[in-house]
N, C-alpha and C. Protein backbone atom coordinates (compact mmCIF):
# COMPACT_ATOMS: atom_id res chain seq x y z
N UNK A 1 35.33 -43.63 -57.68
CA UNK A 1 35.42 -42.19 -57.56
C UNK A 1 34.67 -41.56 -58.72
N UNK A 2 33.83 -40.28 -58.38
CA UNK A 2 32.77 -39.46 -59.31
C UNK A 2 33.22 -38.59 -59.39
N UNK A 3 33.77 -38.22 -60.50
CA UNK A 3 34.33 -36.20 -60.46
C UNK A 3 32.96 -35.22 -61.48
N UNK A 4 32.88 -34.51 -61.16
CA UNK A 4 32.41 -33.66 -62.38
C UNK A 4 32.92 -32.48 -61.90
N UNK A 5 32.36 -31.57 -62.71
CA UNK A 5 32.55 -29.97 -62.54
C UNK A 5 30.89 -29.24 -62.29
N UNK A 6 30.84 -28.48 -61.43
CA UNK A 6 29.95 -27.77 -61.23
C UNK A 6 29.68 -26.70 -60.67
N UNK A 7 29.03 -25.80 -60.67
CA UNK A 7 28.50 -24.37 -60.51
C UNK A 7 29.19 -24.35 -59.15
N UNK A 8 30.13 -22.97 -58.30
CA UNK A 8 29.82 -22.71 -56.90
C UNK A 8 29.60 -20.78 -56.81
N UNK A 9 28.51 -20.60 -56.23
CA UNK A 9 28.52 -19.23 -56.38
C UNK A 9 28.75 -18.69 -54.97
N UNK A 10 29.77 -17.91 -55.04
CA UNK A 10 30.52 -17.18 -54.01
C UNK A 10 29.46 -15.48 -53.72
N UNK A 11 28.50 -16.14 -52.64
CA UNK A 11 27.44 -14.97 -52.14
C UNK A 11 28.23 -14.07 -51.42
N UNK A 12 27.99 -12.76 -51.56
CA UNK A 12 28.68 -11.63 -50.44
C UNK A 12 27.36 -11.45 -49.52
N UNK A 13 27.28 -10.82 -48.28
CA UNK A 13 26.32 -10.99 -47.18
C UNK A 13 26.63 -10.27 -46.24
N UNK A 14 25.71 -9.66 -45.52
CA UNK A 14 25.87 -9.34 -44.32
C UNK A 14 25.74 -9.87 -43.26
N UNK A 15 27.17 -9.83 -42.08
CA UNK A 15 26.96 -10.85 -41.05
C UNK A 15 25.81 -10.28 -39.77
N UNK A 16 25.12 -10.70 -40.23
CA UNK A 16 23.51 -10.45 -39.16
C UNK A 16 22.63 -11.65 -39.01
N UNK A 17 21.79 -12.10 -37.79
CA UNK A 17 20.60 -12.41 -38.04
C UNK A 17 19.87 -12.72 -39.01
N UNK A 18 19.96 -13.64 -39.34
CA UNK A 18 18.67 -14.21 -40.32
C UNK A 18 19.29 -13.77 -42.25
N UNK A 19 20.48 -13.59 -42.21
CA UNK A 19 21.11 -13.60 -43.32
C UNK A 19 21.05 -14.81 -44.42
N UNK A 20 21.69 -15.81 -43.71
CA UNK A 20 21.79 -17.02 -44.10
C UNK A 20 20.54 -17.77 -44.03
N UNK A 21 19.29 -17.64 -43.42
CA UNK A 21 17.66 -18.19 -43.16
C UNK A 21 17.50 -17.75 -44.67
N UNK A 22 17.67 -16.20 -45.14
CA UNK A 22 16.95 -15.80 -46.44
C UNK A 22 17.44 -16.33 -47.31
N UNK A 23 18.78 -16.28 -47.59
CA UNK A 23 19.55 -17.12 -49.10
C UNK A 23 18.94 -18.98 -49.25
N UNK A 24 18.71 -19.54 -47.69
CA UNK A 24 18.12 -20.58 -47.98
C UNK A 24 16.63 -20.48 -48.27
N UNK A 25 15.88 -19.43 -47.70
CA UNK A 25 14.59 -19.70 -48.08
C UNK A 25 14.22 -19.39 -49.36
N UNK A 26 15.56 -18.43 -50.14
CA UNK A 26 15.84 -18.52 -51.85
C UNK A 26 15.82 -19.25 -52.30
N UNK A 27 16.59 -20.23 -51.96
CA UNK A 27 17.05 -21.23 -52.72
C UNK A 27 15.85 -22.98 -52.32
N UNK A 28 14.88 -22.54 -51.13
CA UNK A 28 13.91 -23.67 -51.12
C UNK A 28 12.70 -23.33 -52.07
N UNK A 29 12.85 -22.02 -52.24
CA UNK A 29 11.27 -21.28 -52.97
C UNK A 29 11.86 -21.77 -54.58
N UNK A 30 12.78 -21.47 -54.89
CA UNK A 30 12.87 -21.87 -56.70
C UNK A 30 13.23 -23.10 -56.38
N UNK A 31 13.20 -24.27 -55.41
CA UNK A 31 13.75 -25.86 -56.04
C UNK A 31 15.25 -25.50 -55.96
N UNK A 32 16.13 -25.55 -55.86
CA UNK A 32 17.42 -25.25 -55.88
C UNK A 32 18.14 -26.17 -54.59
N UNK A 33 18.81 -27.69 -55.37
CA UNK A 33 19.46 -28.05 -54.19
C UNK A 33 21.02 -27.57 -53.33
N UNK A 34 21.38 -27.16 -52.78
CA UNK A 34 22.09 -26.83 -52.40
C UNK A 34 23.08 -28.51 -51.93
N UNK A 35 24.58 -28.41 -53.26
CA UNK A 35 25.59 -29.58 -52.57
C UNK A 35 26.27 -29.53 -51.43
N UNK A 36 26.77 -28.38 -51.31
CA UNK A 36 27.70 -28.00 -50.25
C UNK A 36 27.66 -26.31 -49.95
N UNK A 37 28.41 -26.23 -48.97
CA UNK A 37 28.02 -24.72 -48.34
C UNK A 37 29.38 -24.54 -47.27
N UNK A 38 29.74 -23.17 -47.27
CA UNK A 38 30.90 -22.96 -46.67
C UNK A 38 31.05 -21.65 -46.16
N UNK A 39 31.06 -21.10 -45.28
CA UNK A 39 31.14 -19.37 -44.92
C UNK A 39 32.51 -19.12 -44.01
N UNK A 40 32.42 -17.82 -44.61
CA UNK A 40 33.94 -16.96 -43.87
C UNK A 40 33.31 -16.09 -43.60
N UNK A 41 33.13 -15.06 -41.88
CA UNK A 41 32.53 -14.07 -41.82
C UNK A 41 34.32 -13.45 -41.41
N UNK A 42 34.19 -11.91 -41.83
CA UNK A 42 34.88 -10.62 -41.26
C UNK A 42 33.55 -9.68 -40.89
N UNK A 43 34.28 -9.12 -39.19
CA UNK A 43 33.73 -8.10 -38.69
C UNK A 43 32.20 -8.05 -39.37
N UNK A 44 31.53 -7.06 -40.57
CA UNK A 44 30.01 -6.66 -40.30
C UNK A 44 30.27 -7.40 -42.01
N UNK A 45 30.06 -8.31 -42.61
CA UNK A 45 30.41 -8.89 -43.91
C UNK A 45 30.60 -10.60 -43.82
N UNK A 46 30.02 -11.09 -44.41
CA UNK A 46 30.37 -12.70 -44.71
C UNK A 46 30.58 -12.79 -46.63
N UNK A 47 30.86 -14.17 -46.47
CA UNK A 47 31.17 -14.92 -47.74
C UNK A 47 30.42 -16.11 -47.84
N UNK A 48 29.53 -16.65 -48.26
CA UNK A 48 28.98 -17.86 -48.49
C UNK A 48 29.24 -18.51 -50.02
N UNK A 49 29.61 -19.80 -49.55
CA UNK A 49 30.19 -20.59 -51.01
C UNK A 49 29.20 -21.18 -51.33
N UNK A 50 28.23 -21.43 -52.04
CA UNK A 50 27.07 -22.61 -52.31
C UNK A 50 27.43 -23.29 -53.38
N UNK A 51 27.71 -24.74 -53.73
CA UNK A 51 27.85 -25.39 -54.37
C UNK A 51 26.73 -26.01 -55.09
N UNK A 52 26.21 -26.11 -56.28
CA UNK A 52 24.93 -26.45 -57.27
C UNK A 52 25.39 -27.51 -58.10
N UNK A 53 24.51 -28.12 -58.53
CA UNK A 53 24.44 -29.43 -59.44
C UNK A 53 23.68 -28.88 -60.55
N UNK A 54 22.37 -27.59 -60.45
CA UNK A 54 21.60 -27.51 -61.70
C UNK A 54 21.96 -26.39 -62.32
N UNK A 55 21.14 -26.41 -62.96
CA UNK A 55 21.97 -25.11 -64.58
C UNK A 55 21.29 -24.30 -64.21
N UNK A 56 19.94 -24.13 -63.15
CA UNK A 56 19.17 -22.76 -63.26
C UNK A 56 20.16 -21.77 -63.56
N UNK A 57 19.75 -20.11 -64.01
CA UNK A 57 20.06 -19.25 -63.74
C UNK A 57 20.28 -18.47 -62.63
N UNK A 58 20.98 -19.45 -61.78
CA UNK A 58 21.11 -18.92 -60.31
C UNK A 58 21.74 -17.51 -60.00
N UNK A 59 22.62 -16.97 -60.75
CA UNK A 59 23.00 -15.40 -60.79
C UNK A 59 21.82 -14.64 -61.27
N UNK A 60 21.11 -14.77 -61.80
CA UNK A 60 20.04 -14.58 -61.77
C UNK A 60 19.06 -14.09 -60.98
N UNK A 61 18.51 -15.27 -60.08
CA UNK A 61 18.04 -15.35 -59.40
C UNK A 61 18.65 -14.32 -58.04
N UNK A 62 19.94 -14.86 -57.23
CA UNK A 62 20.39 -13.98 -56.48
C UNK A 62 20.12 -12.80 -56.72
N UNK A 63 20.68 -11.92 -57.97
CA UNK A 63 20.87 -10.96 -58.54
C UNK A 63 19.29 -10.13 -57.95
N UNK A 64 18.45 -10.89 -58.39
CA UNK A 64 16.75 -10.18 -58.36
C UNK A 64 16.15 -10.33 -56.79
N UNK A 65 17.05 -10.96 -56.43
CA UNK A 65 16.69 -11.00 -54.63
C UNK A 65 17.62 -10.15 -53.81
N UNK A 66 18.42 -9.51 -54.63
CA UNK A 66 19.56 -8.53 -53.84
C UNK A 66 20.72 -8.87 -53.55
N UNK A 67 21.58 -10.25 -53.90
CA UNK A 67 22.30 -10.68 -53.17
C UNK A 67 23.54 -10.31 -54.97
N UNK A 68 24.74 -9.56 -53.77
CA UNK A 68 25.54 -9.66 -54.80
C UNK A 68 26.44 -10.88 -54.81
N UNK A 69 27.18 -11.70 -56.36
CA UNK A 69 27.80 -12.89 -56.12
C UNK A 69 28.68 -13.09 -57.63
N UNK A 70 29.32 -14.44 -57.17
CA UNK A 70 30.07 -14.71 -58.13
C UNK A 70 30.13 -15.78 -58.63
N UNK A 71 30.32 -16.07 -59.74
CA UNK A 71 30.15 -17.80 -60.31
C UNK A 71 31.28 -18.48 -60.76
N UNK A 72 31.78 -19.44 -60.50
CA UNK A 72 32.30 -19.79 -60.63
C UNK A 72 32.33 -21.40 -61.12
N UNK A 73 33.34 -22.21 -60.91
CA UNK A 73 32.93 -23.56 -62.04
C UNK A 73 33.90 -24.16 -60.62
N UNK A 74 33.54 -25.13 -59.74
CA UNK A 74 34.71 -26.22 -59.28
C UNK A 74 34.11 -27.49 -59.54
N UNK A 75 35.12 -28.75 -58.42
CA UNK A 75 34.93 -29.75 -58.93
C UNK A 75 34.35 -30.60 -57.67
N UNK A 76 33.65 -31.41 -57.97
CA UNK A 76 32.77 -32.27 -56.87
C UNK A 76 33.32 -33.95 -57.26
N UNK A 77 33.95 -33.71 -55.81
CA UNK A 77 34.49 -35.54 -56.22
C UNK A 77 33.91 -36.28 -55.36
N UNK A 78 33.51 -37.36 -55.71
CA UNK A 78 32.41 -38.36 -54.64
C UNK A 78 33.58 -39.29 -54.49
N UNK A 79 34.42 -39.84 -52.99
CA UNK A 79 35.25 -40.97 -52.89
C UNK A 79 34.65 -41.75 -51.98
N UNK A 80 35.60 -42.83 -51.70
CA UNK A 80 34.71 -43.90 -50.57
C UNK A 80 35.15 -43.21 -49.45
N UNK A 81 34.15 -43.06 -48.45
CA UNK A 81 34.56 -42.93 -47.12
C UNK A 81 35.48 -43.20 -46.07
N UNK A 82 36.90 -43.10 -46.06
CA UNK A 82 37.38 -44.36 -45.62
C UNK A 82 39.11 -43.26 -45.81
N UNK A 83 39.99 -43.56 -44.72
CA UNK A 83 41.42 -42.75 -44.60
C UNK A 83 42.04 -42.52 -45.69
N UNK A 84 43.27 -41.83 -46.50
CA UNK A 84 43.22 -41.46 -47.26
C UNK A 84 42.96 -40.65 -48.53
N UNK A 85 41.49 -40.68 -48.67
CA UNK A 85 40.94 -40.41 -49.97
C UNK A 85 41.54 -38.58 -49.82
N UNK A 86 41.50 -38.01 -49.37
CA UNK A 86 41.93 -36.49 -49.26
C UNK A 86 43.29 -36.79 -50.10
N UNK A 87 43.96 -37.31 -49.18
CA UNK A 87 45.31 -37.29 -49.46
C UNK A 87 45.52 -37.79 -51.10
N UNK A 88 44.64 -38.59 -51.60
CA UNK A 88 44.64 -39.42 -53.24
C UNK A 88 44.36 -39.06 -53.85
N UNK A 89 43.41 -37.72 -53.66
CA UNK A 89 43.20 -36.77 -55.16
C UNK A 89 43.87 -35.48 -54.62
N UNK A 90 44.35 -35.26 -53.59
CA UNK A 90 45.35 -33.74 -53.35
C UNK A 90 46.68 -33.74 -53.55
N UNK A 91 47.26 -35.16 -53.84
CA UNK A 91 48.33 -35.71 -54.00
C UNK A 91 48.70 -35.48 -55.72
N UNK A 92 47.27 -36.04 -56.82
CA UNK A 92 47.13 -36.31 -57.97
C UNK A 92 47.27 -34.67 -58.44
N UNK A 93 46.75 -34.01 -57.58
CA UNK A 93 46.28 -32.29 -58.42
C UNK A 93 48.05 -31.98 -57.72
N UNK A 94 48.60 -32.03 -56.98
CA UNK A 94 49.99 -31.42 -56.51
C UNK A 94 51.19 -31.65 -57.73
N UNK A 95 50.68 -33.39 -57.94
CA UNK A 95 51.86 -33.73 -59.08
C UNK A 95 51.88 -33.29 -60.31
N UNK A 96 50.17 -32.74 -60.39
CA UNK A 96 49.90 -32.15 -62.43
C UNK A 96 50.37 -30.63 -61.60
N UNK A 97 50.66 -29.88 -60.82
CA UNK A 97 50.90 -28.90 -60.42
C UNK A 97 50.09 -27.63 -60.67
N UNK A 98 48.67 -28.44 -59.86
CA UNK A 98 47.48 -27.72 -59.95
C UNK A 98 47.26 -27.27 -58.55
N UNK A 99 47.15 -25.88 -58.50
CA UNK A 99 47.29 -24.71 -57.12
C UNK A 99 45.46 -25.03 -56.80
N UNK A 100 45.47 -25.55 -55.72
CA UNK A 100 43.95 -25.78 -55.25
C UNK A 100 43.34 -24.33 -54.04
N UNK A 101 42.66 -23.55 -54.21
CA UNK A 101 42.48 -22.53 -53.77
C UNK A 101 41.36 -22.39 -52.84
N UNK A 102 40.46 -23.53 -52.70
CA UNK A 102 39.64 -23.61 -51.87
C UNK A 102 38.68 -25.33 -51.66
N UNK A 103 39.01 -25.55 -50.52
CA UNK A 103 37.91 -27.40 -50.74
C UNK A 103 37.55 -26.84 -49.69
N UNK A 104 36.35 -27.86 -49.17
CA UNK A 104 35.48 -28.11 -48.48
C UNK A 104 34.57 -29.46 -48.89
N UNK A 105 33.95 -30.11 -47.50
CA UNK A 105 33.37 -30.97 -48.25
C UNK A 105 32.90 -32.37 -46.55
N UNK A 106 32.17 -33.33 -47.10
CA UNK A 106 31.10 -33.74 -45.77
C UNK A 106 31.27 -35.35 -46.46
N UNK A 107 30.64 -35.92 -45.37
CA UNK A 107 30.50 -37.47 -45.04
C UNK A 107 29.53 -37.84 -44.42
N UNK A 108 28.83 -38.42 -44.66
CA UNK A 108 27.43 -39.04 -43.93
C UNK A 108 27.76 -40.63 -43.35
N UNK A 109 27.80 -40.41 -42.00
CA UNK A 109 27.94 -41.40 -41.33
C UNK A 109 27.51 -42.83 -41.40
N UNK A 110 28.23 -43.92 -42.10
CA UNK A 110 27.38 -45.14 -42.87
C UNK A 110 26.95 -44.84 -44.15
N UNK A 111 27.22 -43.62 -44.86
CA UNK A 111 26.55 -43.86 -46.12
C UNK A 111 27.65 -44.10 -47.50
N UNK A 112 29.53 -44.62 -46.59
CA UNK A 112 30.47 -45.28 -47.16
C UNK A 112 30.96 -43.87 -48.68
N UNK A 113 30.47 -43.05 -48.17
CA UNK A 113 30.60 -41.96 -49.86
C UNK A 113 31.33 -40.91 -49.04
N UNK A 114 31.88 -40.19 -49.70
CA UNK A 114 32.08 -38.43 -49.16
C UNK A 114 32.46 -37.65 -50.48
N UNK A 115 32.22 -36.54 -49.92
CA UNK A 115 32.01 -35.61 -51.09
C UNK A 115 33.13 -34.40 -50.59
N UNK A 116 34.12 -34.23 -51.40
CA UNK A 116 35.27 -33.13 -52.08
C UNK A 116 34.83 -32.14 -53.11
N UNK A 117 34.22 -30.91 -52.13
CA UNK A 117 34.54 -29.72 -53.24
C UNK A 117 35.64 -29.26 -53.28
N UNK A 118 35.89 -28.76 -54.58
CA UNK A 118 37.42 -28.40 -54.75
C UNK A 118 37.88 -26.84 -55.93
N UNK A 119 37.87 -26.14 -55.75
CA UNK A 119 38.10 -25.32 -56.42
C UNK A 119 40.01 -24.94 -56.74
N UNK A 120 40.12 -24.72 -57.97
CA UNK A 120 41.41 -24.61 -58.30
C UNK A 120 41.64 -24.06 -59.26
N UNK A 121 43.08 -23.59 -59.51
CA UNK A 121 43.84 -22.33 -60.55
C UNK A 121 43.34 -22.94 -62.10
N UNK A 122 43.38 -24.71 -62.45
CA UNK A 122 42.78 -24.67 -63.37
C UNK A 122 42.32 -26.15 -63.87
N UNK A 123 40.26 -25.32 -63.64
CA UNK A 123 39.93 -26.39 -63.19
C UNK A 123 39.48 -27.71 -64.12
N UNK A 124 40.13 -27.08 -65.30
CA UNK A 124 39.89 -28.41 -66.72
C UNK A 124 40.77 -29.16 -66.52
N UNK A 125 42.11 -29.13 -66.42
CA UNK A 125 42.95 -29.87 -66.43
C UNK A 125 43.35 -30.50 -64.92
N UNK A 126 42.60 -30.06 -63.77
CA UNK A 126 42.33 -30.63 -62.56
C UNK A 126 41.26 -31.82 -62.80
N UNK A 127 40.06 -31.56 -63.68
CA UNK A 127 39.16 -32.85 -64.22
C UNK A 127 39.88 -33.06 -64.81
N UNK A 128 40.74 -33.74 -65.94
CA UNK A 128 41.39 -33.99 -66.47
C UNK A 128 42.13 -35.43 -65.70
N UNK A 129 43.17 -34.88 -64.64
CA UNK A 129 43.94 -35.52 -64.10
C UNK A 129 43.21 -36.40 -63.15
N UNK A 130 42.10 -36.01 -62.38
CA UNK A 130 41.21 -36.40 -61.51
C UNK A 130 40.32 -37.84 -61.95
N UNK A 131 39.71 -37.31 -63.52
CA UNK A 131 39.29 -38.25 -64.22
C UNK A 131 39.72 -39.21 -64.34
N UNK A 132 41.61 -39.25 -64.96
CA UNK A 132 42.38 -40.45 -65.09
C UNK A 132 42.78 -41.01 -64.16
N UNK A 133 43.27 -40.53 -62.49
CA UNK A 133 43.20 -41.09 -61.56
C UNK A 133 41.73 -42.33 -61.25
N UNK A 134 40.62 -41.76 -61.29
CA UNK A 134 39.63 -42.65 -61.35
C UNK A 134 39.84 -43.76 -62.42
N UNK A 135 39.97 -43.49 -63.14
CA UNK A 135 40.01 -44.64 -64.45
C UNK A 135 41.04 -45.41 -63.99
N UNK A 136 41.98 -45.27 -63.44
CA UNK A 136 43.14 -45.61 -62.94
C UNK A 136 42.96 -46.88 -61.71
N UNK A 137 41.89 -46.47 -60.93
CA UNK A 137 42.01 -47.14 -60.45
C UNK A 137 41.06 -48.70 -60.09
């Protein structure tokens, strides 16, 4: 198991046509990989979560392309693919009595890995506990 902590910036948007085409063709024009991605639309309004690995100045960037957003810090856990693993680090953050406020997260078919974004009330001592679970095991 891989934990770190990393960037997720919570885009506000309008739910239209070709909304979501532009924030990616943002984010292909500066190099910017995108880890994970997650949307909630209401009525004429969305939410897009983008999860980052690099330090650019991505508020930044949004910011100068129009997009208003928010930054935030969660945690990216890489486990083996395979039943359980949800349950083995949601289990670990329940017992340090860490309030998890938003996951999401994907599996590539044969590629034995999956990836847990995880955002929570607090997310040092969620790495923390997460960390020693890994070491743990």
């Amino acid at each position: 198991m891989k934990v770190q902590k990393i960037k997720q910036f919570s885009v506000f948007m309008p739910n239209k046509p070709g909304a979501l085409s532009r924030l990616g063709a943002l984010f292909s024009e500066k190099g910017i990989n995108i880890l994970g991605i997650a949307s909630e639309v209401r009525d004429d309004s969305g939410l897009v979560r983008i999860a980052l690995e690099q330090d650019a100045d991505v508020s930044a960037i949004l910011s100068q392309a129009g997009f208003s957003s928010v930054e935030t810090h969660i945690l990216s856990v890489e486990v083996d693919d395979k039943p359980g693993q949800l349950l083995r680090v949601t289990s670990a953050l329940a017992e340090g009595k860490i309030n998890i406020t938003t996951v999401y997260g994907t599996a590539v078919a044969g590629a034995n890995t999956s990836r847990i974004l995880i955002a929570a009330q607090n997310i040092d001592k969620a790495l923390a506990l997460l960390e020693q679970l890994a070491a743990d095991a």
